[in-house]
Protein backbone atom coordinates (compact mmCIF):
# COMPACT_ATOMS: atom_id res chain seq x y z
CA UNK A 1 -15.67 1.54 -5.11
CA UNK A 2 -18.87 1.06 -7.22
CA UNK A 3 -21.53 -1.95 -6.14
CA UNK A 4 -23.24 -2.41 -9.40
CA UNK A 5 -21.80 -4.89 -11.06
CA UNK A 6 -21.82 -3.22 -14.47
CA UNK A 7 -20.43 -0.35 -12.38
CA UNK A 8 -17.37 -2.69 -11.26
CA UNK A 9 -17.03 -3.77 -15.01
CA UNK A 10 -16.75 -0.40 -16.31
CA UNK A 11 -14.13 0.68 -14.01
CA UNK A 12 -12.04 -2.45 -15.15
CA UNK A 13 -12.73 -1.58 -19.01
CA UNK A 14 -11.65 1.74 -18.28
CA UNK A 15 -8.53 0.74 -16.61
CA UNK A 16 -7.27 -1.41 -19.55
CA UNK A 17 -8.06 1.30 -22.35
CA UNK A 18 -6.54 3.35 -20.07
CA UNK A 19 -2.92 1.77 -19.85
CA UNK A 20 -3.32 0.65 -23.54
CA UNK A 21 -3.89 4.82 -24.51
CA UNK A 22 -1.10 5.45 -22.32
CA UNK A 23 1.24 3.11 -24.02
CA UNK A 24 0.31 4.28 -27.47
CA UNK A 25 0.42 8.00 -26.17
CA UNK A 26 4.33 6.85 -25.39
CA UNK A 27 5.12 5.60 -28.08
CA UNK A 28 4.49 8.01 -30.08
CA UNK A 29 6.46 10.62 -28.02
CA UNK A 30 9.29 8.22 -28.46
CA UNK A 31 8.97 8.11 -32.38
CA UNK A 32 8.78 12.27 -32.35
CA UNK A 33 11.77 12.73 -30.35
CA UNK A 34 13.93 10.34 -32.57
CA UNK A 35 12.81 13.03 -35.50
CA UNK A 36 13.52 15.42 -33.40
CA UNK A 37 16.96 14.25 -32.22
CA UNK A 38 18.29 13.54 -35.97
CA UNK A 39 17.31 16.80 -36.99
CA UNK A 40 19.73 18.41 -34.15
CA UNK A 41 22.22 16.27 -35.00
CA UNK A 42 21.52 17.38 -39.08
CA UNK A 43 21.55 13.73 -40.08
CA UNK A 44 18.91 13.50 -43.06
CA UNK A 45 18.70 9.59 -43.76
CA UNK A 46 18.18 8.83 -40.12
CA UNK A 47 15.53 11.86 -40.32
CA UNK A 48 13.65 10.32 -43.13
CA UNK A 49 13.73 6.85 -41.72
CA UNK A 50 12.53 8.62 -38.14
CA UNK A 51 9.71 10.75 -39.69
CA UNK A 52 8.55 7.66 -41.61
CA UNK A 53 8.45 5.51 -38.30
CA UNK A 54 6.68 8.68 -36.49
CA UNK A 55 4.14 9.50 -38.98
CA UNK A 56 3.26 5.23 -39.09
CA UNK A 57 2.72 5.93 -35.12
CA UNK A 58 1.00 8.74 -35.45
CA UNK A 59 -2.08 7.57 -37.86
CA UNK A 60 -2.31 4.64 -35.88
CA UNK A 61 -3.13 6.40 -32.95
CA UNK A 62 -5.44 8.54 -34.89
CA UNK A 63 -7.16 5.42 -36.21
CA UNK A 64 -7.74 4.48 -32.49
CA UNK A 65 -9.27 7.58 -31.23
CA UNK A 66 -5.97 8.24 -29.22
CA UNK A 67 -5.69 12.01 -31.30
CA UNK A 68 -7.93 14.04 -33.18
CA UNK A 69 -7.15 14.02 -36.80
CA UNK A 70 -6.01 17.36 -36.65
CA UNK A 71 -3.98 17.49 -33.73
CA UNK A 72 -2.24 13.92 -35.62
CA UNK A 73 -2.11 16.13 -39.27
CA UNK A 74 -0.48 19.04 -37.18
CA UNK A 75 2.01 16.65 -35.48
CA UNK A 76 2.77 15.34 -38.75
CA UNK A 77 2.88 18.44 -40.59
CA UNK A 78 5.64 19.74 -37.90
CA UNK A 79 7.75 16.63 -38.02
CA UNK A 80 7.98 16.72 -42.21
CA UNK A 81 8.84 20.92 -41.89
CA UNK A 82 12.18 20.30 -38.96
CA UNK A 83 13.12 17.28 -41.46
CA UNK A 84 12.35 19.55 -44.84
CA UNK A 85 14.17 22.10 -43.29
CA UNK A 86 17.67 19.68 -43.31
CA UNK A 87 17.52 20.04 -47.45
């Protein structure tokens, strides 16, 4: 445990961007596997509607600093090709 007292206030800053990364990380797992799922099951409008929500998620994060902006655009690019693919 650190003795500075910046020290000590660092490790709690760190700590709550941590957990708030890690939430937004989540979520945006969730969103791609709901694209993911209604592709398998070949249902386009529930596709559409998914990659919409995902690709929201995604650029948020990006926004954040949570992704790069090419590691979001390649996400992205993935989700639209499996949901492109349905046509």
């Amino acid at each position: 445990m650190a003795n500075i007292k910046s020290a000590k206030k660092r490790i709690l800053v760190t700590e709550r961007a941590n957990a708030r990364n890690k939430a937004i990380r989540s979520k945006v797992k969730t969103c791609i596997k709901n694209v993911e799922t209604a592709v398998e099951n070949k249902d386009k409008e529930a596709a559409n509607a998914a990659l919409h929500t995902a690709t929201v998620e995604i650029e948020k994060a990006c926004t954040k600093g949570i992704y790069h902006k090419n590691n979001a655009a390649r996400k992205v690019s993935r989700l639209a090709k499996a949901v492109n693919s349905l046509a």
